[in-house]
PDB file of N, CA and C in Angstrom:
ATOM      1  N   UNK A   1       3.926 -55.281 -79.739  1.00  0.00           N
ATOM      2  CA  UNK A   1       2.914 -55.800 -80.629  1.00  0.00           C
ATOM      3  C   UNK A   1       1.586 -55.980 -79.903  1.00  0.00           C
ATOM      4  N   UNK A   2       2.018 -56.518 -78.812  1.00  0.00           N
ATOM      5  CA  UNK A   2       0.181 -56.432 -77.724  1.00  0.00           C
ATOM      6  C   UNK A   2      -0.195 -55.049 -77.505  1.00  0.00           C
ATOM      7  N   UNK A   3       0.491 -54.059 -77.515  1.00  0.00           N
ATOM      8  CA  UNK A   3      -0.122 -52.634 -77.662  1.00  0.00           C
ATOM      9  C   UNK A   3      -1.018 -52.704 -78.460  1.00  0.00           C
ATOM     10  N   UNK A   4      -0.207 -52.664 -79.756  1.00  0.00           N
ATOM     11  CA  UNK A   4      -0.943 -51.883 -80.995  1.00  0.00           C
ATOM     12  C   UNK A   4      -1.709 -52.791 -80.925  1.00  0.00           C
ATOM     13  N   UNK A   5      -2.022 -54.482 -80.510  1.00  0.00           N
ATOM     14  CA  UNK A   5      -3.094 -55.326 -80.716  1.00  0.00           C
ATOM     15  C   UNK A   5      -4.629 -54.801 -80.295  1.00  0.00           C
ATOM     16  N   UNK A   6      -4.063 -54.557 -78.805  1.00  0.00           N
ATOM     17  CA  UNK A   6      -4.949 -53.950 -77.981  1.00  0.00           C
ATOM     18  C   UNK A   6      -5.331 -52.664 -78.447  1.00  0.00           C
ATOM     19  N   UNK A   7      -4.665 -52.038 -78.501  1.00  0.00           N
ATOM     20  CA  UNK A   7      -5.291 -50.521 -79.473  1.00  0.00           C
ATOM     21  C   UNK A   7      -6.350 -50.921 -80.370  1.00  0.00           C
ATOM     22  N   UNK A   8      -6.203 -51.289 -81.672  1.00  0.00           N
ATOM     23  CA  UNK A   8      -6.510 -51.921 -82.398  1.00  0.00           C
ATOM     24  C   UNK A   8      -8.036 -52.160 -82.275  1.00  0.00           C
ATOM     25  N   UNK A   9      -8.252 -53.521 -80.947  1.00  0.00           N
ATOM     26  CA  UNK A   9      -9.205 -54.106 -80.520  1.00  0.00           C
ATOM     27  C   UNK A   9     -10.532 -52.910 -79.599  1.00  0.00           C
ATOM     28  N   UNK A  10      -9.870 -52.127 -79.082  1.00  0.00           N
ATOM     29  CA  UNK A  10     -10.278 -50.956 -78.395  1.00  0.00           C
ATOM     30  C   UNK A  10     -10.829 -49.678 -79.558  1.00  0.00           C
ATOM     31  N   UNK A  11     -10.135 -49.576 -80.249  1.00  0.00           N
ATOM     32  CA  UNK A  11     -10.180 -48.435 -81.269  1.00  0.00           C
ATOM     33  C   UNK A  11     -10.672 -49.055 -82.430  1.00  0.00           C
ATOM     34  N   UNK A  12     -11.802 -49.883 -82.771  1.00  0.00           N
ATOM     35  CA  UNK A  12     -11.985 -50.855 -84.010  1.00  0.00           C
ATOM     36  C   UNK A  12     -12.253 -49.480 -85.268  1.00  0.00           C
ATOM     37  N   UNK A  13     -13.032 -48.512 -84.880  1.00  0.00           N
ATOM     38  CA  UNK A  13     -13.447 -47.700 -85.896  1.00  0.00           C
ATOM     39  C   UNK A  13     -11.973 -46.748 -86.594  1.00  0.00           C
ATOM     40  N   UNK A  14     -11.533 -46.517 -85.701  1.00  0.00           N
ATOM     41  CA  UNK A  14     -10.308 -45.552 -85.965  1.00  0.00           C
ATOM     42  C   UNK A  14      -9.610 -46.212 -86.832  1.00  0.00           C
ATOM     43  N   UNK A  15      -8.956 -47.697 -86.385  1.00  0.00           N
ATOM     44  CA  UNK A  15      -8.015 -48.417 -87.318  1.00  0.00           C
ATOM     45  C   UNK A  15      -8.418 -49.046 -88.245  1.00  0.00           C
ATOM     46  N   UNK A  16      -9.975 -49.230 -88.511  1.00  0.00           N
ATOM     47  CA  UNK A  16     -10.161 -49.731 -90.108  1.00  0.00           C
ATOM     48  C   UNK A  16      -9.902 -47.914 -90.870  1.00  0.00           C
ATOM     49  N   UNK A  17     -10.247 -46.910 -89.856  1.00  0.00           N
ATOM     50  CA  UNK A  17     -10.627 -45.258 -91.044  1.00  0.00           C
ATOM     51  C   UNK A  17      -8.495 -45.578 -91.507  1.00  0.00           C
ATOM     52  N   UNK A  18      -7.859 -45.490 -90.487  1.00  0.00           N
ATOM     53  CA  UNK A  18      -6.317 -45.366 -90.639  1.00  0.00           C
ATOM     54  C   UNK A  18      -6.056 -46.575 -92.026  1.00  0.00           C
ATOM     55  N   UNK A  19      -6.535 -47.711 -91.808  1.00  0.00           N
ATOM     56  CA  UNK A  19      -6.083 -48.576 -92.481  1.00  0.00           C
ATOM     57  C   UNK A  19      -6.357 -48.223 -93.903  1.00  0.00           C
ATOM     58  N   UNK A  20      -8.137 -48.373 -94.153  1.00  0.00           N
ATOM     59  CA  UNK A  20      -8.783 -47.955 -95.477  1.00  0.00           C
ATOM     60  C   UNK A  20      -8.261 -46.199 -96.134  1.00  0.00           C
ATOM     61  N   UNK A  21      -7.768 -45.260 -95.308  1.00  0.00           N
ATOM     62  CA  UNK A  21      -7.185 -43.715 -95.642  1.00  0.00           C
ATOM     63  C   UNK A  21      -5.589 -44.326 -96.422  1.00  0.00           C
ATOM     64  N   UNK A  22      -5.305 -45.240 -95.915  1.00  0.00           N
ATOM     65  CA  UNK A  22      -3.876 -45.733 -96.041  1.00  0.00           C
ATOM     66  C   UNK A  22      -3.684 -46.148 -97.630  1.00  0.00           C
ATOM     67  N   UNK A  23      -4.808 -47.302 -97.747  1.00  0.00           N
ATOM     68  CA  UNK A  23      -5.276 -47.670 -98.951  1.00  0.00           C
ATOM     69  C   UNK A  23      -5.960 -46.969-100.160  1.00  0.00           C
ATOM     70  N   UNK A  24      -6.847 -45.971 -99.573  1.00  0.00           N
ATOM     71  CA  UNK A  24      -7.272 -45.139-100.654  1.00  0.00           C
ATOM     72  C   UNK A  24      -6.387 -43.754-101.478  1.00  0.00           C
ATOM     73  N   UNK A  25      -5.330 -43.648-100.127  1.00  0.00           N
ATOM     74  CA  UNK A  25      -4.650 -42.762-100.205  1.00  0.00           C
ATOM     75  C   UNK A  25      -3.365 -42.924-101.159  1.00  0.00           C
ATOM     76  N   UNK A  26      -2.947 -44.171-101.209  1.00  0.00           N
ATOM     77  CA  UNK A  26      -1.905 -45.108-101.614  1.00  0.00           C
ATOM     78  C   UNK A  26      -2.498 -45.481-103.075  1.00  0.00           C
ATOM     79  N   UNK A  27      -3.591 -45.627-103.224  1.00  0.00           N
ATOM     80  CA  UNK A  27      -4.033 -45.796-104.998  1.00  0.00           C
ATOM     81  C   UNK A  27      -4.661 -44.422-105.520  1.00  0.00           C
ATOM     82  N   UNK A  28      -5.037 -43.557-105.379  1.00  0.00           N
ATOM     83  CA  UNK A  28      -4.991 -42.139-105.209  1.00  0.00           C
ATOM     84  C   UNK A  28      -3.239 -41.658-105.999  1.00  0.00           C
ATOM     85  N   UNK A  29      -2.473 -41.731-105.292  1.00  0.00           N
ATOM     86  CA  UNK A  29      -1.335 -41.465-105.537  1.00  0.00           C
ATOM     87  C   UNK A  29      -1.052 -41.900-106.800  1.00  0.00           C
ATOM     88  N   UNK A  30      -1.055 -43.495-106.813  1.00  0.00           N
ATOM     89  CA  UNK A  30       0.051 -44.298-107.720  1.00  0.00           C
ATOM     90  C   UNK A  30      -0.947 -43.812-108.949  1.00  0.00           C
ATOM     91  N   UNK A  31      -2.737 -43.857-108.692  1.00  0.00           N
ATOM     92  CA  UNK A  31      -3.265 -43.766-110.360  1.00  0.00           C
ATOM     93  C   UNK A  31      -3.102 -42.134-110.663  1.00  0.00           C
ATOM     94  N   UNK A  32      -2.852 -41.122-109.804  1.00  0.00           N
ATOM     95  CA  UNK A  32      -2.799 -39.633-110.456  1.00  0.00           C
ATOM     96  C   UNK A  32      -1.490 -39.372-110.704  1.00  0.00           C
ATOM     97  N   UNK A  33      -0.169 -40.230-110.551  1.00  0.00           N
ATOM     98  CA  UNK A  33       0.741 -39.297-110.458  1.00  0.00           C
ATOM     99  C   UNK A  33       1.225 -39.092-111.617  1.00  0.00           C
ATOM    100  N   UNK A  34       0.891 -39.142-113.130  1.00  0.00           N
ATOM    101  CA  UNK A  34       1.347 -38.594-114.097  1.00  0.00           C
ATOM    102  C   UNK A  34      -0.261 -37.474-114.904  1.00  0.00           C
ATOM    103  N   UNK A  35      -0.565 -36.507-113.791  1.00  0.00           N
ATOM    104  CA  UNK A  35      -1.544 -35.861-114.222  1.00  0.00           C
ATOM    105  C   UNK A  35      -1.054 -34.648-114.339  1.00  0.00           C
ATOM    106  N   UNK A  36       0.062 -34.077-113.720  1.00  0.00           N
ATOM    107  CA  UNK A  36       0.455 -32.789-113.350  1.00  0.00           C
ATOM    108  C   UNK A  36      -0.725 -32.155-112.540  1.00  0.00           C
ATOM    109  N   UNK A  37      -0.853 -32.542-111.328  1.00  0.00           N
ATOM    110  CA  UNK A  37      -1.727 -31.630-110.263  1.00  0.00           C
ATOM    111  C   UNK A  37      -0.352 -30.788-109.390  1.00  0.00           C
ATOM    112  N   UNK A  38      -1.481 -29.701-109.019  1.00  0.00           N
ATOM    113  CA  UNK A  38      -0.310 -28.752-108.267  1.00  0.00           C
ATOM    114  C   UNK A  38      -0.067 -29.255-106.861  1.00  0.00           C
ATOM    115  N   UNK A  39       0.912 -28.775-106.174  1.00  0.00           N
ATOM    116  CA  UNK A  39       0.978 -29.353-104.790  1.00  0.00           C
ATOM    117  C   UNK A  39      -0.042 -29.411-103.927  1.00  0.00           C
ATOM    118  N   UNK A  40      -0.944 -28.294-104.137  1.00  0.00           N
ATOM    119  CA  UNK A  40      -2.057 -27.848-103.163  1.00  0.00           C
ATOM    120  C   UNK A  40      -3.335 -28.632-103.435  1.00  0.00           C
ATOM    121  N   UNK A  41      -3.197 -28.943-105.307  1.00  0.00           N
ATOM    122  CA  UNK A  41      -4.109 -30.088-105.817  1.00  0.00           C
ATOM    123  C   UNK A  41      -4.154 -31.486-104.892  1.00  0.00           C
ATOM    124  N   UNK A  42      -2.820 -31.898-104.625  1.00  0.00           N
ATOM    125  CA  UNK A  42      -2.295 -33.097-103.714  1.00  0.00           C
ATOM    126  C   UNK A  42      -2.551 -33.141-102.498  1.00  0.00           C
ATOM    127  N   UNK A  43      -2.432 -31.939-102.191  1.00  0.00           N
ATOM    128  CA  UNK A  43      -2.737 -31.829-100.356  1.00  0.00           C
ATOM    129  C   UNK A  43      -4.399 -32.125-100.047  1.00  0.00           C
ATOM    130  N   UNK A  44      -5.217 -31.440-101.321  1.00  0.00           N
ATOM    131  CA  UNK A  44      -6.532 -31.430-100.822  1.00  0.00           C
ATOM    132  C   UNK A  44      -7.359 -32.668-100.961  1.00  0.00           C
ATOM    133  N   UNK A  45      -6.654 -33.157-102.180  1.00  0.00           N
ATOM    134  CA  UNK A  45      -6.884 -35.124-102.725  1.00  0.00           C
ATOM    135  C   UNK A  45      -7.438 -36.186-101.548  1.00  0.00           C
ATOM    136  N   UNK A  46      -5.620 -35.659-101.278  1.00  0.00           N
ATOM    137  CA  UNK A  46      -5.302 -36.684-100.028  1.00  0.00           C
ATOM    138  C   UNK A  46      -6.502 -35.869 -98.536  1.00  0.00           C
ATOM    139  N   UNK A  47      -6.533 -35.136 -98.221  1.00  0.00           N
ATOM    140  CA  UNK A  47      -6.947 -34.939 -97.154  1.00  0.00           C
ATOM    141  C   UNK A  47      -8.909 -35.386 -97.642  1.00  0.00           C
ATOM    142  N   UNK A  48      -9.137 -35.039 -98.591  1.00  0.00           N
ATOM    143  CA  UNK A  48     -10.668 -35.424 -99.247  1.00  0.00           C
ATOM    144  C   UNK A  48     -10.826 -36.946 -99.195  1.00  0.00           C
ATOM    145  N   UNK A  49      -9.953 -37.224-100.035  1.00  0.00           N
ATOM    146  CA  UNK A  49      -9.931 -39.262 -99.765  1.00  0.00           C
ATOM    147  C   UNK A  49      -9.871 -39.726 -98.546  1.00  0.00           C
ATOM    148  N   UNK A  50      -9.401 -39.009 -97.255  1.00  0.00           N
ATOM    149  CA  UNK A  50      -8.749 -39.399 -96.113  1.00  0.00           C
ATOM    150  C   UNK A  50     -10.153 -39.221 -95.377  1.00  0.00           C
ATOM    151  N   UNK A  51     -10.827 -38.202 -95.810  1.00  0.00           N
ATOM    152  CA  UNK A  51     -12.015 -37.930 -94.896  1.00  0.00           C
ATOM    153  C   UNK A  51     -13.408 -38.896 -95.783  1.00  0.00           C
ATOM    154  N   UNK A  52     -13.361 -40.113 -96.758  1.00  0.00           N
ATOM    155  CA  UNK A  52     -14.177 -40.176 -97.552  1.00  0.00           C
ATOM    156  C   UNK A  52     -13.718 -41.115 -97.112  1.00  0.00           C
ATOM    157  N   UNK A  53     -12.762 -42.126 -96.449  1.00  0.00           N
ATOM    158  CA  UNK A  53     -12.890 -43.488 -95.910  1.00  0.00           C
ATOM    159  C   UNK A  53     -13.075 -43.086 -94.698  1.00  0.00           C
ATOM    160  N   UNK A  54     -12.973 -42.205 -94.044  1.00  0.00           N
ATOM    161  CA  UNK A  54     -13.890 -42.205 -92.257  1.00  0.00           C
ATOM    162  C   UNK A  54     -15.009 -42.555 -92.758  1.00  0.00           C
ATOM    163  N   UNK A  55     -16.354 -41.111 -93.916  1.00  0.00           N
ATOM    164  CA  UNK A  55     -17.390 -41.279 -93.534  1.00  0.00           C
ATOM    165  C   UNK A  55     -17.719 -43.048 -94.292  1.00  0.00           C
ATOM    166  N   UNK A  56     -17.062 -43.577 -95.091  1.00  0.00           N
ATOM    167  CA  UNK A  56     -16.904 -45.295 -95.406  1.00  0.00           C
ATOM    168  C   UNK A  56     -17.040 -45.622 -94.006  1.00  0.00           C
ATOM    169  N   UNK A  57     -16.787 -45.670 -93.283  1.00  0.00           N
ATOM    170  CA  UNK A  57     -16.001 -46.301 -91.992  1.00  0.00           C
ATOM    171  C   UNK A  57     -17.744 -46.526 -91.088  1.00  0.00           C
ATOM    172  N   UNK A  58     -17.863 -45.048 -90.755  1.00  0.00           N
ATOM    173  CA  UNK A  58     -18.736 -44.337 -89.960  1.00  0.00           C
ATOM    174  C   UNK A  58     -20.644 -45.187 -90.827  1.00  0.00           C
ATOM    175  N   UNK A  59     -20.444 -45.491 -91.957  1.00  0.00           N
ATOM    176  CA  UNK A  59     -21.604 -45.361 -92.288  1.00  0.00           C
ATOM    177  C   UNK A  59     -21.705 -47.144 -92.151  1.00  0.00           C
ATOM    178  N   UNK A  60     -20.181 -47.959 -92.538  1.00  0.00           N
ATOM    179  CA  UNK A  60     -20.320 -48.939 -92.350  1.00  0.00           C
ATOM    180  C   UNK A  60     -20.611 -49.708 -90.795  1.00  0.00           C
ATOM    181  N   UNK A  61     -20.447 -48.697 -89.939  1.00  0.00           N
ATOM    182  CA  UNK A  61     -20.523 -48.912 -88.546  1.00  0.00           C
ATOM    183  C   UNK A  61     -22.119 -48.775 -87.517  1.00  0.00           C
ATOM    184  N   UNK A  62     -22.538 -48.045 -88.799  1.00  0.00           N
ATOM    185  CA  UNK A  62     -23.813 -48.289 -88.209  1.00  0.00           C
ATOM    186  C   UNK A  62     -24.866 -49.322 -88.042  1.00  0.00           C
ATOM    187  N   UNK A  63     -24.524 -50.607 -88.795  1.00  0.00           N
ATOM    188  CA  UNK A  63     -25.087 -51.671 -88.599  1.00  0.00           C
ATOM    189  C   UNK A  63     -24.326 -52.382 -87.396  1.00  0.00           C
ATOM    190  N   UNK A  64     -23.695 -52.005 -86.867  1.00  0.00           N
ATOM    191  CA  UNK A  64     -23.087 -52.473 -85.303  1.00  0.00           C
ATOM    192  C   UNK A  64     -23.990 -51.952 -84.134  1.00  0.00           C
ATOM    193  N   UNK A  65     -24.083 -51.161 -84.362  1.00  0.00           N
ATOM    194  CA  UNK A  65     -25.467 -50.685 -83.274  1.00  0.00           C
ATOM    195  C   UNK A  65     -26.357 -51.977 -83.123  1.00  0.00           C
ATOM    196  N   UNK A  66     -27.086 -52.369 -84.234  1.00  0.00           N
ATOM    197  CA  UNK A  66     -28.269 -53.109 -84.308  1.00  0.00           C
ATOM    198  C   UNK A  66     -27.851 -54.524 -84.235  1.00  0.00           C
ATOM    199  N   UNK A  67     -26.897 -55.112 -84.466  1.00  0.00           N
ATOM    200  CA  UNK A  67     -26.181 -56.296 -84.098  1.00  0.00           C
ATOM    201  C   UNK A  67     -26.042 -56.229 -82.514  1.00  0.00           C
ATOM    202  N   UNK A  68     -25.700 -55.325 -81.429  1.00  0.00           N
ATOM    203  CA  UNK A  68     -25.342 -55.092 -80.071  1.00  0.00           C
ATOM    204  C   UNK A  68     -26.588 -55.280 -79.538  1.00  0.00           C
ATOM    205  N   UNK A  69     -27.555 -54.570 -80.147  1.00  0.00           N
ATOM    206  CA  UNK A  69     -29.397 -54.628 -79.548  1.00  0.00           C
ATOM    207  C   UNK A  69     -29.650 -55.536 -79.604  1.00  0.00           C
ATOM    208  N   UNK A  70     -29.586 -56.467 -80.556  1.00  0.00           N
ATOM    209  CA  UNK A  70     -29.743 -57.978 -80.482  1.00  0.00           C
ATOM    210  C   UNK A  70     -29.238 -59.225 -80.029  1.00  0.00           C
ATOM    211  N   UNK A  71     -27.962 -58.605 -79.812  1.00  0.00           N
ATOM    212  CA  UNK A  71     -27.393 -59.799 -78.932  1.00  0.00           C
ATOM    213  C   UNK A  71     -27.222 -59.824 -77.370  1.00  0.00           C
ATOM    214  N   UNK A  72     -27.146 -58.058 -77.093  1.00  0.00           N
ATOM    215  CA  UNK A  72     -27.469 -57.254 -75.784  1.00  0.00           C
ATOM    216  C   UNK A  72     -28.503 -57.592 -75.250  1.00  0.00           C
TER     217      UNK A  72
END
């Protein structure tokens, strides 16, 4: 558990993108699954949602820069 803590603490950007991909990916699912999409429909969903909470992630991270300048 102090691994993954430390991971975690080290990797802050990665494990909110893992966490929030987890979540978007997970309601994604449960609200389409009586749409009839094809498998390949599913594959590209998920991999689109998955890359749409990084740039979430990435854009929310840029006000960390300017918080560091200021307290730096």
């Amino acid at each position: 558990m102090t691994t993954l803590k430390n991971w975690v603490i080290t990797h802050q950007n990665l494990a909110a993108w893992i966490a929030l991909a987890i979540g978007m990916d997970a309601i994604l699912i449960y609200e389409a699954r009586d749409v009839g999409l094809e498998p390949s429909q599913w594959v590209w969903l998920i991999v689109i949602t998955t890359l749409v909470a990084g740039a979430c992630v990435w854009i929310i991270s840029w006000g960390d820069d300017e918080e560091e300048e200021v307290n730096g």
